[in-house]
C-alpha atoms as a PDB file:
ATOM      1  CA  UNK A   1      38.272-166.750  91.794  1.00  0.00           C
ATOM      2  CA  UNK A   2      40.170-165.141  88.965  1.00  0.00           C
ATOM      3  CA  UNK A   3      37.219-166.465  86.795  1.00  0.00           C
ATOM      4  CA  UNK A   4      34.706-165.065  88.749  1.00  0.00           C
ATOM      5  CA  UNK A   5      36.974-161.240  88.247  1.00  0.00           C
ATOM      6  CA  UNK A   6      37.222-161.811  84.263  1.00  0.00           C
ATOM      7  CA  UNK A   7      33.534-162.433  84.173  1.00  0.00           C
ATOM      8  CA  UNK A   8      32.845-159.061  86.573  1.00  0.00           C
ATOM      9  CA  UNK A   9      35.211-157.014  85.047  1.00  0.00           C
ATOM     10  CA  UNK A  10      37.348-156.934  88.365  1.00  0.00           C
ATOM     11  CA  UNK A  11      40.409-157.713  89.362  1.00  0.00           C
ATOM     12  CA  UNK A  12      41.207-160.854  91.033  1.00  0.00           C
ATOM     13  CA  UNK A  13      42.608-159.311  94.077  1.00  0.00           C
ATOM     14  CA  UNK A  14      39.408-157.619  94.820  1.00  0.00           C
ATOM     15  CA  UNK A  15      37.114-160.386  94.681  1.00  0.00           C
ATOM     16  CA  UNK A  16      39.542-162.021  97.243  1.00  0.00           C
ATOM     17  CA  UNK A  17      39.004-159.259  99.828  1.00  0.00           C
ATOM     18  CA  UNK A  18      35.089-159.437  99.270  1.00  0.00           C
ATOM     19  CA  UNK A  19      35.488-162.859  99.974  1.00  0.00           C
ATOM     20  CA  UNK A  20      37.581-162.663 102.986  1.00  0.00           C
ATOM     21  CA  UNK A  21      35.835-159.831 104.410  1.00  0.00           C
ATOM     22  CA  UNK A  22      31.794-160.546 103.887  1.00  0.00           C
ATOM     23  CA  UNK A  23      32.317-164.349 104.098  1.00  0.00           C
ATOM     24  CA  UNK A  24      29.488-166.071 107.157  1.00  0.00           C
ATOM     25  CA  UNK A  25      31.190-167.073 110.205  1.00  0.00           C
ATOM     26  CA  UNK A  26      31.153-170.809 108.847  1.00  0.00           C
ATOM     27  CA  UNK A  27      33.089-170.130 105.715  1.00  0.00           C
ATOM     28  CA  UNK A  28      30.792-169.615 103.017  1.00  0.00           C
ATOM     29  CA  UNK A  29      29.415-166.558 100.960  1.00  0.00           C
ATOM     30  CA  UNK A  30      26.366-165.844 100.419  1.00  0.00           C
ATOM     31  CA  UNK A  31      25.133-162.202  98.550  1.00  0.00           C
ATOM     32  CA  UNK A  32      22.703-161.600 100.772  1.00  0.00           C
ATOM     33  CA  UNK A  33      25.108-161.976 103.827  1.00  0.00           C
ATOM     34  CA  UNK A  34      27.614-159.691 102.392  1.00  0.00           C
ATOM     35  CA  UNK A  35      25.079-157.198 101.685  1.00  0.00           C
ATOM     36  CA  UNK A  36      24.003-156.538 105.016  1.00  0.00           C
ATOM     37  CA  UNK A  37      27.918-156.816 106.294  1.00  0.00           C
ATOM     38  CA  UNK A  38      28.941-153.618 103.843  1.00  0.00           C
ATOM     39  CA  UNK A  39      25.578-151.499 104.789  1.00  0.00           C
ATOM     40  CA  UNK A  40      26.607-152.278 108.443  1.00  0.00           C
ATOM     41  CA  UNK A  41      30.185-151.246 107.698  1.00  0.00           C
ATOM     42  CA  UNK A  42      29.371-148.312 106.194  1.00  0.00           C
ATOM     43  CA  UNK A  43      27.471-146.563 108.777  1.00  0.00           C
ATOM     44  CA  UNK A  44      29.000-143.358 110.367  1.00  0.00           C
ATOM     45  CA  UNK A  45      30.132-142.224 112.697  1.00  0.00           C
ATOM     46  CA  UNK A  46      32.722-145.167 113.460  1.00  0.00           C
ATOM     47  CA  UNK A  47      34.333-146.346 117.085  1.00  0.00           C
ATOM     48  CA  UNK A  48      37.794-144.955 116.796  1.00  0.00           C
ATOM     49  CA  UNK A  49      39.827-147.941 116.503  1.00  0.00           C
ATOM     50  CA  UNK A  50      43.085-146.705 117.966  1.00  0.00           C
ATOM     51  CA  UNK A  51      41.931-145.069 121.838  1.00  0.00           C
ATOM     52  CA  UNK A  52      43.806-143.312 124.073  1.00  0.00           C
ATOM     53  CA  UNK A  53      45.576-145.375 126.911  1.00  0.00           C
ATOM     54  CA  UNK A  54      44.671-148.487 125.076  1.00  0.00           C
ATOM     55  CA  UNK A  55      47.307-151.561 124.096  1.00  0.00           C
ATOM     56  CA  UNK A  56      47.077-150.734 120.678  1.00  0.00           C
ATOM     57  CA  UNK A  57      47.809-146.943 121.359  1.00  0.00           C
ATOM     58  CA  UNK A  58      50.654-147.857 123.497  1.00  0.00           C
ATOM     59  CA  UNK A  59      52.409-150.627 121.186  1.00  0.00           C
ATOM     60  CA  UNK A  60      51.762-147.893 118.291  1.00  0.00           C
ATOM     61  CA  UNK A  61      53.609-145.106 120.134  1.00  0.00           C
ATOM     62  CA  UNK A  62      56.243-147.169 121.407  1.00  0.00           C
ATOM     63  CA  UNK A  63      56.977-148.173 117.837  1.00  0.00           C
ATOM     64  CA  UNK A  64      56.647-144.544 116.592  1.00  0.00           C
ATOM     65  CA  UNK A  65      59.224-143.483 119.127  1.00  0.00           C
ATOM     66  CA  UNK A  66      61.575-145.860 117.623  1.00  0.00           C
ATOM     67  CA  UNK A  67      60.924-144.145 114.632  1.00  0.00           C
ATOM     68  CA  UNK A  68      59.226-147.261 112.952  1.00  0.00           C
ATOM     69  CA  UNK A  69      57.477-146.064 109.960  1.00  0.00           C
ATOM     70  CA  UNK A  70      53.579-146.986 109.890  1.00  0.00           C
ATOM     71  CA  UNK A  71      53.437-149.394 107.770  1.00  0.00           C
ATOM     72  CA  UNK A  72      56.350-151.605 109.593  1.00  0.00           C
ATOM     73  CA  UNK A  73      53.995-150.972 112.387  1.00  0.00           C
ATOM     74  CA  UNK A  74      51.035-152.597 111.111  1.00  0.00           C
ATOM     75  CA  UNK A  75      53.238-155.701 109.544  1.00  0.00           C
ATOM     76  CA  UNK A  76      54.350-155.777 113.163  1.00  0.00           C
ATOM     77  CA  UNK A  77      51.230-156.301 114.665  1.00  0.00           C
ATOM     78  CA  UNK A  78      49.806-158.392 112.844  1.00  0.00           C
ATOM     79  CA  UNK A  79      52.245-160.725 112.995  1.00  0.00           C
ATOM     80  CA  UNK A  80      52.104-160.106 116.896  1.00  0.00           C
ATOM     81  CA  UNK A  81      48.747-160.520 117.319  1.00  0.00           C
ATOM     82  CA  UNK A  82      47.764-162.663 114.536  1.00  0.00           C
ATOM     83  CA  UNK A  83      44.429-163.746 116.522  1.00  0.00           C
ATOM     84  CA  UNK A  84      43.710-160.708 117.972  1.00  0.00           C
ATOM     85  CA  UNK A  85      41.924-158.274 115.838  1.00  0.00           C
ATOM     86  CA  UNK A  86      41.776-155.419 118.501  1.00  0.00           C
ATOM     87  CA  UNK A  87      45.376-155.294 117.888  1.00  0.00           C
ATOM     88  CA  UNK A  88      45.650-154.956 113.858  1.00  0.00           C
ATOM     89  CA  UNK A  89      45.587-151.613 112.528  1.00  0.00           C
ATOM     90  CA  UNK A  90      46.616-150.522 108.586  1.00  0.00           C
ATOM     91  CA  UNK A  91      49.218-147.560 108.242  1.00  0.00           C
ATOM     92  CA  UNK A  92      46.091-145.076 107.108  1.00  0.00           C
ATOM     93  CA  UNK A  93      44.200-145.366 110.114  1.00  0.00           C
ATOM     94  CA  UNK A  94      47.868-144.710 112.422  1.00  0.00           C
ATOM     95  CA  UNK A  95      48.314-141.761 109.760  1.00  0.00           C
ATOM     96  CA  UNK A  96      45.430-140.916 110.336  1.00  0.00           C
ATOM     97  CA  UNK A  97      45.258-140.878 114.449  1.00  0.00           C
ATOM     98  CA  UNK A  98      48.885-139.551 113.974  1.00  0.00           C
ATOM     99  CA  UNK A  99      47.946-136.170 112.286  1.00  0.00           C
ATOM    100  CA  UNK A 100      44.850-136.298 114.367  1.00  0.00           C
ATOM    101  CA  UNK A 101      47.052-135.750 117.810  1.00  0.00           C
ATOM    102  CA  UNK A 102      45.823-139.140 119.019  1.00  0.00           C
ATOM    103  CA  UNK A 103      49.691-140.485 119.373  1.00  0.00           C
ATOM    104  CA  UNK A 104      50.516-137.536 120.723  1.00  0.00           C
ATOM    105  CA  UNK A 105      52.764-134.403 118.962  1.00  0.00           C
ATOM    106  CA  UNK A 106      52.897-134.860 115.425  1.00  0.00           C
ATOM    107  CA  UNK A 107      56.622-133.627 115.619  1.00  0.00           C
ATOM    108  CA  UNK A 108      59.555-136.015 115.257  1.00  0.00           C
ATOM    109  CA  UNK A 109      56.793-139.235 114.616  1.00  0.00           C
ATOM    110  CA  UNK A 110      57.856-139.605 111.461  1.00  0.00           C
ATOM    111  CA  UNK A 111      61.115-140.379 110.127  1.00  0.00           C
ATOM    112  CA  UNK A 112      60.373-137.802 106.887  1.00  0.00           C
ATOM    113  CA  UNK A 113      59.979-135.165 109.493  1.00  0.00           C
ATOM    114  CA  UNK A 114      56.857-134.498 108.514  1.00  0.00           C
ATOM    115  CA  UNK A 115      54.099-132.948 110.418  1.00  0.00           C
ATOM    116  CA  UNK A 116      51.150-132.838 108.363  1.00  0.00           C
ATOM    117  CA  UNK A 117      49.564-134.776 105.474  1.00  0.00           C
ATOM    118  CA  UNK A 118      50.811-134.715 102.286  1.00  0.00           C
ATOM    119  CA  UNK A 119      48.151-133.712  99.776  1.00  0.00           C
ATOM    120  CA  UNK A 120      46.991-136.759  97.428  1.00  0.00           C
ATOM    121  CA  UNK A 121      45.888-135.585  94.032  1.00  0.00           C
ATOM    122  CA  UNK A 122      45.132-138.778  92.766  1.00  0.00           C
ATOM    123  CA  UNK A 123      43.841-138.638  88.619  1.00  0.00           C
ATOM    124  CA  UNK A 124      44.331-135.071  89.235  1.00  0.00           C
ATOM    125  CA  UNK A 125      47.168-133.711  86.768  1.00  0.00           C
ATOM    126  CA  UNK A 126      50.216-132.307  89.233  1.00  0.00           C
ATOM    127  CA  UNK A 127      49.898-128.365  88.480  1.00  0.00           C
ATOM    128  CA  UNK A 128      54.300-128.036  89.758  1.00  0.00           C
ATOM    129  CA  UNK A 129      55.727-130.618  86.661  1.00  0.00           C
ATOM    130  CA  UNK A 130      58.223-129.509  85.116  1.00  0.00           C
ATOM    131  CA  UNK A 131      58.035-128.462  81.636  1.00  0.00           C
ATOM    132  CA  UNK A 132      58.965-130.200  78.579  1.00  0.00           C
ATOM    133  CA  UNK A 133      61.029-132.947  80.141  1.00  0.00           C
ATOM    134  CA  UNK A 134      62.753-135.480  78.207  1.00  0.00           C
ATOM    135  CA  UNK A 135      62.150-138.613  79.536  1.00  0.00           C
ATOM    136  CA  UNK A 136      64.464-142.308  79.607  1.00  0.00           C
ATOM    137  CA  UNK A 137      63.722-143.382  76.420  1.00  0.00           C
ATOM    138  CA  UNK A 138      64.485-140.277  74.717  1.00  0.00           C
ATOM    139  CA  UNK A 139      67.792-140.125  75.514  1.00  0.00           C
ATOM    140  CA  UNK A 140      71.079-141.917  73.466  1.00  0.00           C
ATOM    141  CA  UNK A 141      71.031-145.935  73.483  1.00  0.00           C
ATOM    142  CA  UNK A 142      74.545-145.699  74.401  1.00  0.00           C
ATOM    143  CA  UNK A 143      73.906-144.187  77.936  1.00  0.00           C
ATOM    144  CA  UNK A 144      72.296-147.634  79.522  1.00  0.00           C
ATOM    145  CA  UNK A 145      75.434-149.048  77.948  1.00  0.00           C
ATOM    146  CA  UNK A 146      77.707-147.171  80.260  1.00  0.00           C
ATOM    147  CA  UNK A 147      80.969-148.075  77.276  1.00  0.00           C
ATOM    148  CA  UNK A 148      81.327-144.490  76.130  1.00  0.00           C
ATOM    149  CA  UNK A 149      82.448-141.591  78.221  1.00  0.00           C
ATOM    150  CA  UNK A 150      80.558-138.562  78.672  1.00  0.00           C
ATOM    151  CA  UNK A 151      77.893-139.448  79.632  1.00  0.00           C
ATOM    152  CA  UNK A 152      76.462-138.245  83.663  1.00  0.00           C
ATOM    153  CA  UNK A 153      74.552-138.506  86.532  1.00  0.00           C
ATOM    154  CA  UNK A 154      73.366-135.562  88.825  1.00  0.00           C
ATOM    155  CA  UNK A 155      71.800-135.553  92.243  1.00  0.00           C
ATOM    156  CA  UNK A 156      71.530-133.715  95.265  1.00  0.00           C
ATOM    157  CA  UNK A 157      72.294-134.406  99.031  1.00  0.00           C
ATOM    158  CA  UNK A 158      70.410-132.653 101.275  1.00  0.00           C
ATOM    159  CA  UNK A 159      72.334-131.421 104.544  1.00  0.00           C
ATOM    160  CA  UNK A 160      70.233-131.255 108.062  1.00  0.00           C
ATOM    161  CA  UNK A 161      67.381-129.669 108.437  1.00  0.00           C
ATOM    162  CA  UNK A 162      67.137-128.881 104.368  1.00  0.00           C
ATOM    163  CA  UNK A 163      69.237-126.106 105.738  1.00  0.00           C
ATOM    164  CA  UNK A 164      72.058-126.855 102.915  1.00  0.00           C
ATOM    165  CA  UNK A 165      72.798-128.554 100.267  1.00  0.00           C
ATOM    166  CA  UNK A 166      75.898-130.733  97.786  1.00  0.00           C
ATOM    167  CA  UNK A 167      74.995-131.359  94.105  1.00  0.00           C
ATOM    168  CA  UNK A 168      76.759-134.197  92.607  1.00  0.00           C
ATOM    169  CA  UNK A 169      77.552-135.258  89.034  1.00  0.00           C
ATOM    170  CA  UNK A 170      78.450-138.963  88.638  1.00  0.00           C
ATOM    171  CA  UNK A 171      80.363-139.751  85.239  1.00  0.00           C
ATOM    172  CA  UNK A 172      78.740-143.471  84.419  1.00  0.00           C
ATOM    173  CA  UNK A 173      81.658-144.939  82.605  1.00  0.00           C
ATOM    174  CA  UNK A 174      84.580-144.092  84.602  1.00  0.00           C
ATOM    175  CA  UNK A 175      82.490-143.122  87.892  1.00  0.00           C
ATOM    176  CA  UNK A 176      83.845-139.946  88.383  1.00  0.00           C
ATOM    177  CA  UNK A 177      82.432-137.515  90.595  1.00  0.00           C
ATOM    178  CA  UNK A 178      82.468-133.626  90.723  1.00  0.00           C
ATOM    179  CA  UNK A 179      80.551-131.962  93.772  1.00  0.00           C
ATOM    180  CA  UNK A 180      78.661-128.631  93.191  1.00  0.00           C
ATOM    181  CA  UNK A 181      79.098-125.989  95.210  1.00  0.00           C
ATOM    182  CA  UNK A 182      76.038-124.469  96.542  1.00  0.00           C
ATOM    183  CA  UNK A 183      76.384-121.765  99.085  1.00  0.00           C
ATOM    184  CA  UNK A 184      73.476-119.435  98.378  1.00  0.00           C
ATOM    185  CA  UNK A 185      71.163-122.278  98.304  1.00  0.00           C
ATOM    186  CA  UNK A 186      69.878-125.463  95.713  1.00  0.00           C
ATOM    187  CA  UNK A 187      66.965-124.011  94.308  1.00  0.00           C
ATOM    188  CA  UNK A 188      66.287-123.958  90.780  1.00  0.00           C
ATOM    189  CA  UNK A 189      68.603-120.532  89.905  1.00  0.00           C
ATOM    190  CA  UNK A 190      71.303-121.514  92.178  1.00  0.00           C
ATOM    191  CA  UNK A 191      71.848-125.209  90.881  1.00  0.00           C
ATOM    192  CA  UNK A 192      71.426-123.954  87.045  1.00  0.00           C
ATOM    193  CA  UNK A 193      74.437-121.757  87.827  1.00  0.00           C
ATOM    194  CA  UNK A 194      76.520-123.934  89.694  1.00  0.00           C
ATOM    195  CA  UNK A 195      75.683-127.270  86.578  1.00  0.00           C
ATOM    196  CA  UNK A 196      76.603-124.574  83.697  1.00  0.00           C
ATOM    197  CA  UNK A 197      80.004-123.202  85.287  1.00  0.00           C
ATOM    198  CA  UNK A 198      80.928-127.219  86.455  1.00  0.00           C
ATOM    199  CA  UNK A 199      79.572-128.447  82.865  1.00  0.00           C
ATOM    200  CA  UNK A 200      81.573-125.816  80.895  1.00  0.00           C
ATOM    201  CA  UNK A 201      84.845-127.535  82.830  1.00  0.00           C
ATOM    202  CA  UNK A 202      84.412-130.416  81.358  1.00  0.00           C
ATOM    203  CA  UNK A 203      85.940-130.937  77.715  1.00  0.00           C
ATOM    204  CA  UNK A 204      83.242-130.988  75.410  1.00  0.00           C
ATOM    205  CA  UNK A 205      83.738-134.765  73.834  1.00  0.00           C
ATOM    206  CA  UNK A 206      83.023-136.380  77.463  1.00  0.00           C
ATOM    207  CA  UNK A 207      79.957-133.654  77.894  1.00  0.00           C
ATOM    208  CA  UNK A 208      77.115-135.563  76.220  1.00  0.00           C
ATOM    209  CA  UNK A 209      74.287-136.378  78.596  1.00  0.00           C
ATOM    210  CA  UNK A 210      73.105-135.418  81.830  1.00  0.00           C
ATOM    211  CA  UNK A 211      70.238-136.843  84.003  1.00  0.00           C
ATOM    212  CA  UNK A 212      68.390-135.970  86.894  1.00  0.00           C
ATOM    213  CA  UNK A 213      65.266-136.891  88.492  1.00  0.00           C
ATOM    214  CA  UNK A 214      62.269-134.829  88.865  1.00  0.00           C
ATOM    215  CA  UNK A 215      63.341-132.387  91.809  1.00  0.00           C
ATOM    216  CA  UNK A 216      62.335-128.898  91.273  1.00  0.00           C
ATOM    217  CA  UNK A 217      66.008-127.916  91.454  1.00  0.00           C
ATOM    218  CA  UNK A 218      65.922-128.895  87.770  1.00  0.00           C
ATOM    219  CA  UNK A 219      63.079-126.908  86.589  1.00  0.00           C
ATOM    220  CA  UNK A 220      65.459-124.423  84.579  1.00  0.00           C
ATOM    221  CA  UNK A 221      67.036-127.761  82.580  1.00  0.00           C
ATOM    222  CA  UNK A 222      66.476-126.176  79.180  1.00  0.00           C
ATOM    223  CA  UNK A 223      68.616-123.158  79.903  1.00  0.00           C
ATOM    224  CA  UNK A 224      71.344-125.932  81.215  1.00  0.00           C
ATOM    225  CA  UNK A 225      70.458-128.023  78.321  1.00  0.00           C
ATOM    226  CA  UNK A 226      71.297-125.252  75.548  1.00  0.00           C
ATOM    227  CA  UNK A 227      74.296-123.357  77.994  1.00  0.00           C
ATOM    228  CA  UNK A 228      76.406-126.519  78.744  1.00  0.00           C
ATOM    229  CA  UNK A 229      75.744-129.789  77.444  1.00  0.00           C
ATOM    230  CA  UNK A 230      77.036-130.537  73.622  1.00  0.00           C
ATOM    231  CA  UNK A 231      73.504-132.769  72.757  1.00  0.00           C
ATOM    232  CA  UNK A 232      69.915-130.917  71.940  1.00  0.00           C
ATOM    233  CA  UNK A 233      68.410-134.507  73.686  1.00  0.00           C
ATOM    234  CA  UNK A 234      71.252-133.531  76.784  1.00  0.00           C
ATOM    235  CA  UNK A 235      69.308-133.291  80.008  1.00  0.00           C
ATOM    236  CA  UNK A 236      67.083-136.137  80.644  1.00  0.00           C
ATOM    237  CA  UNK A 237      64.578-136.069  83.697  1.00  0.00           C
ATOM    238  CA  UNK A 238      63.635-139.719  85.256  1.00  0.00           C
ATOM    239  CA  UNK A 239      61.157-140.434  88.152  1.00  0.00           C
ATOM    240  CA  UNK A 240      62.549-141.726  91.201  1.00  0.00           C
ATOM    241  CA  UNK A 241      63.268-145.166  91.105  1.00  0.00           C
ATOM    242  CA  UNK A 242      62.815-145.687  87.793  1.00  0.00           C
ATOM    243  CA  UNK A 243      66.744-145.797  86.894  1.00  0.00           C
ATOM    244  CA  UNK A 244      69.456-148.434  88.350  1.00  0.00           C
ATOM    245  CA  UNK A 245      71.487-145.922  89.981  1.00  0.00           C
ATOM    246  CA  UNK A 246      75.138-145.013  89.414  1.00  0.00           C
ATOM    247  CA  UNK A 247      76.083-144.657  92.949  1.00  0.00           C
ATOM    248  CA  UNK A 248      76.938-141.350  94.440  1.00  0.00           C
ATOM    249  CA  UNK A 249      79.336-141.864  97.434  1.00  0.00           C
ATOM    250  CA  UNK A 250      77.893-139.791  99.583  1.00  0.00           C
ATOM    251  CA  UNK A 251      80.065-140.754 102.878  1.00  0.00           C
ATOM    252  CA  UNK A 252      82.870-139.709 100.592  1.00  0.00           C
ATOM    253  CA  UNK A 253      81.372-136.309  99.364  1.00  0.00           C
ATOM    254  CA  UNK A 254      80.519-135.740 102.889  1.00  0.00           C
ATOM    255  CA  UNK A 255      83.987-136.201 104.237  1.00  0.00           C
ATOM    256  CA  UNK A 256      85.332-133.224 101.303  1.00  0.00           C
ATOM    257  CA  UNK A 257      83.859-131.054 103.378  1.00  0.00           C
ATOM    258  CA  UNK A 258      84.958-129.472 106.744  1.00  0.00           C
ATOM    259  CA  UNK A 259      81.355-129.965 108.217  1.00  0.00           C
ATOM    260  CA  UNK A 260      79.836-132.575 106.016  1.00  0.00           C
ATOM    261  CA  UNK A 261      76.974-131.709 103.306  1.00  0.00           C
ATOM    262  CA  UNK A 262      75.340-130.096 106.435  1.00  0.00           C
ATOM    263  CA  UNK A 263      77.001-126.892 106.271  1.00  0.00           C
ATOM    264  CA  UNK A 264      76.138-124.095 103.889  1.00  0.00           C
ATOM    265  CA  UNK A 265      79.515-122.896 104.247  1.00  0.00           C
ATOM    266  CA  UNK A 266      81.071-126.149 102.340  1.00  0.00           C
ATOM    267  CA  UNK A 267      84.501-125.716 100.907  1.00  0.00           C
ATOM    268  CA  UNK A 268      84.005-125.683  97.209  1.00  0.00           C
ATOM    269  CA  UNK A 269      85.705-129.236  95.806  1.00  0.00           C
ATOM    270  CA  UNK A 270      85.690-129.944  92.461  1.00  0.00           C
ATOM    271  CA  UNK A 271      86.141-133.670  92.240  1.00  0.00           C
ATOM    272  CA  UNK A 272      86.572-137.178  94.198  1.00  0.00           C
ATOM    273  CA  UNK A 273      86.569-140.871  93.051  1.00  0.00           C
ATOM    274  CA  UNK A 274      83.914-143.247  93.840  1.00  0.00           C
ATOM    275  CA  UNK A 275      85.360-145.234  96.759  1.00  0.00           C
ATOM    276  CA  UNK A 276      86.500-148.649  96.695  1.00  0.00           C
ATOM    277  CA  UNK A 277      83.700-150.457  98.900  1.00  0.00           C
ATOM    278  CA  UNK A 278      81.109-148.863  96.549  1.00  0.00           C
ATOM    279  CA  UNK A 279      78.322-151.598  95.293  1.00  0.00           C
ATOM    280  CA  UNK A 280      79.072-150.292  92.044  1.00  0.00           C
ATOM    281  CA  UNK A 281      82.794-149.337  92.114  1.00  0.00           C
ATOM    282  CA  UNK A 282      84.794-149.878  89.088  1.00  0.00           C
ATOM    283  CA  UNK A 283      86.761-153.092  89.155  1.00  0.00           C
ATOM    284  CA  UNK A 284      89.921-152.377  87.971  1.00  0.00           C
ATOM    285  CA  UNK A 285      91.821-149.294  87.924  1.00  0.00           C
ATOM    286  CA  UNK A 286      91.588-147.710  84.409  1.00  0.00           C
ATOM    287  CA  UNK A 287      88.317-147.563  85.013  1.00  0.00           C
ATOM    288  CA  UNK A 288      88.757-144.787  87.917  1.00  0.00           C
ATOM    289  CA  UNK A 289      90.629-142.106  85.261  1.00  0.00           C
ATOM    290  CA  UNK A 290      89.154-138.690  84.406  1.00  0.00           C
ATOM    291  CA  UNK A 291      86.570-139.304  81.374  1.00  0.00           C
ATOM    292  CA  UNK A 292      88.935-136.582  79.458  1.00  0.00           C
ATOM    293  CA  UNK A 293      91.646-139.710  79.878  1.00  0.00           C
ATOM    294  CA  UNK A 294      89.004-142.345  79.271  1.00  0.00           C
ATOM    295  CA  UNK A 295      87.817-140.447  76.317  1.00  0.00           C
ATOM    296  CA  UNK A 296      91.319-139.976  74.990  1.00  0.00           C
ATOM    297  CA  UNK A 297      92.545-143.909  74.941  1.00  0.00           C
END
């Protein structure tokens, strides 16, 4: 099979599903065959697959109301129903009879919140990216070391309802944590403010680096590049998931608070220590100090 892709120009994986889809009943393919199968299976319009008041409708809805994303839904069928193909459906087509009101309101489905489709620009360049970002591998060698204080982590967490927000900036030597207060809201103004006024606390030997994802809270990095941090290369900008994280104890940034990151009324704290049962707390104790004291021995 994987000869058979080199010699098309394809990838292995899709000669597989031509196989497995266009194969005759007794096993074999034949061109001809699968041919006639794809005209046939592109003809429009299609029978909905997903009806209403059918057991596929009702096993999807009961899932949905259990807040089971869409693809764990269609794992869970299959594996269900592993011989009955009335009962397999892929998460697009239960996205797509989701947004199309055949399961019913769209609101509270999904477990984003979510009540309409995303727009997919695929090859299309994203017009919102943020300017002149300075990606991973620009950025020190000594960060991914984590040996050398100053160097930090920023984040938000995002109260209910988007409503409110906590930023937080992770120190990845010593772990320490300062929340930012955000009152007035976390977009892009309000969170440049509140990262130069917490920045400029910090003495300027342990105020290297900082990095963030790609949240539009950060689109003003430059000015907070040039205000606060001591390095031109300072703020670096990483996709989600791209980075193993420093963890940011959330439970414990939550419980600084009177109400929890929920309430846009938070009490303004200015630090906290990573806590103990952290996956990647520190593991002894001199590793918890300020990264002024770090810096300093």
């Amino acid at each position: 099979m994987k000869t058979i892709a080199v010699g098309i120009g394809k990838s292995f994986q899709t000669v597989y599903r031509e196989i497995r889809r266009n194969s005759k009943p007794d096993g074999t393919y034949q061109p001809w065959w699968a041919h006639n199968r794809a005209v046939l299976q592109r003809q429009r319009p299609k029978e909905k697959r997903i009806q209403q008041g059918s057991r596929l409708h009702l096993a999807i809805t009961a899932k949905l109301d259990l807040k089971w994303s869409p693809a764990q839904i269609s794992r869970f069928l299959k594996r269900t129903f592993p011989d009955d193909e009335t009962m397999h459906a892929c998460p697009e087509t239960i996205y797509q009879a989701l947004f199309a009101g055949v399961l019913g309101p769209t609101e509270g489905k999904l477990r984003t919140g979510r009540g309409r489709r995303k727009p997919q620009r695929r090859g299309v360049p994203t017009k919102n990216k943020i300017k002149n970002m300075k990606l991973l591998d620009q950025r020190p060698a000594e960060v991914d070391e984590r040996q050398t204080p100053g160097h930090w982590e920023g984040d938000l967490i995002i109260g209910r309802h988007m409503h409110s927000a906590i930023g937080t900036l992770v120190e990845r030597f010593s772990r320490f944590v300062i929340l930012l207060h955000l009152p007035d809201g976390y977009k892009a103004p309000q969170v440049r403010k509140a990262l130069i006024e917490r920045l400029l606390e910090i003495p300027s030997p342990v105020r290297k680096t900082l990095t963030w994802d790609q949240g539009r809270e950060l689109t003003l990095h430059e000015e907070i590049s040039a205000r606060s941090v001591s390095r031109s290369s300072s703020v670096t900008l990483t996709p989600l998931g791209s980075e193993p994280p420093t963890r940011t104890p959330t439970a414990s940034s939550a419980n600084t608070s009177p109400n929890g990151p929920t309430s846009p009324h938070t009490a303004a704290t200015t630090s906290t220590t990573s806590p103990a049962n952290s996956t990647n707390a520190p593991a002894s104790s001199s590793e918890t100090a300020h990264p002024k004291e770090s810096w300093q021995t």
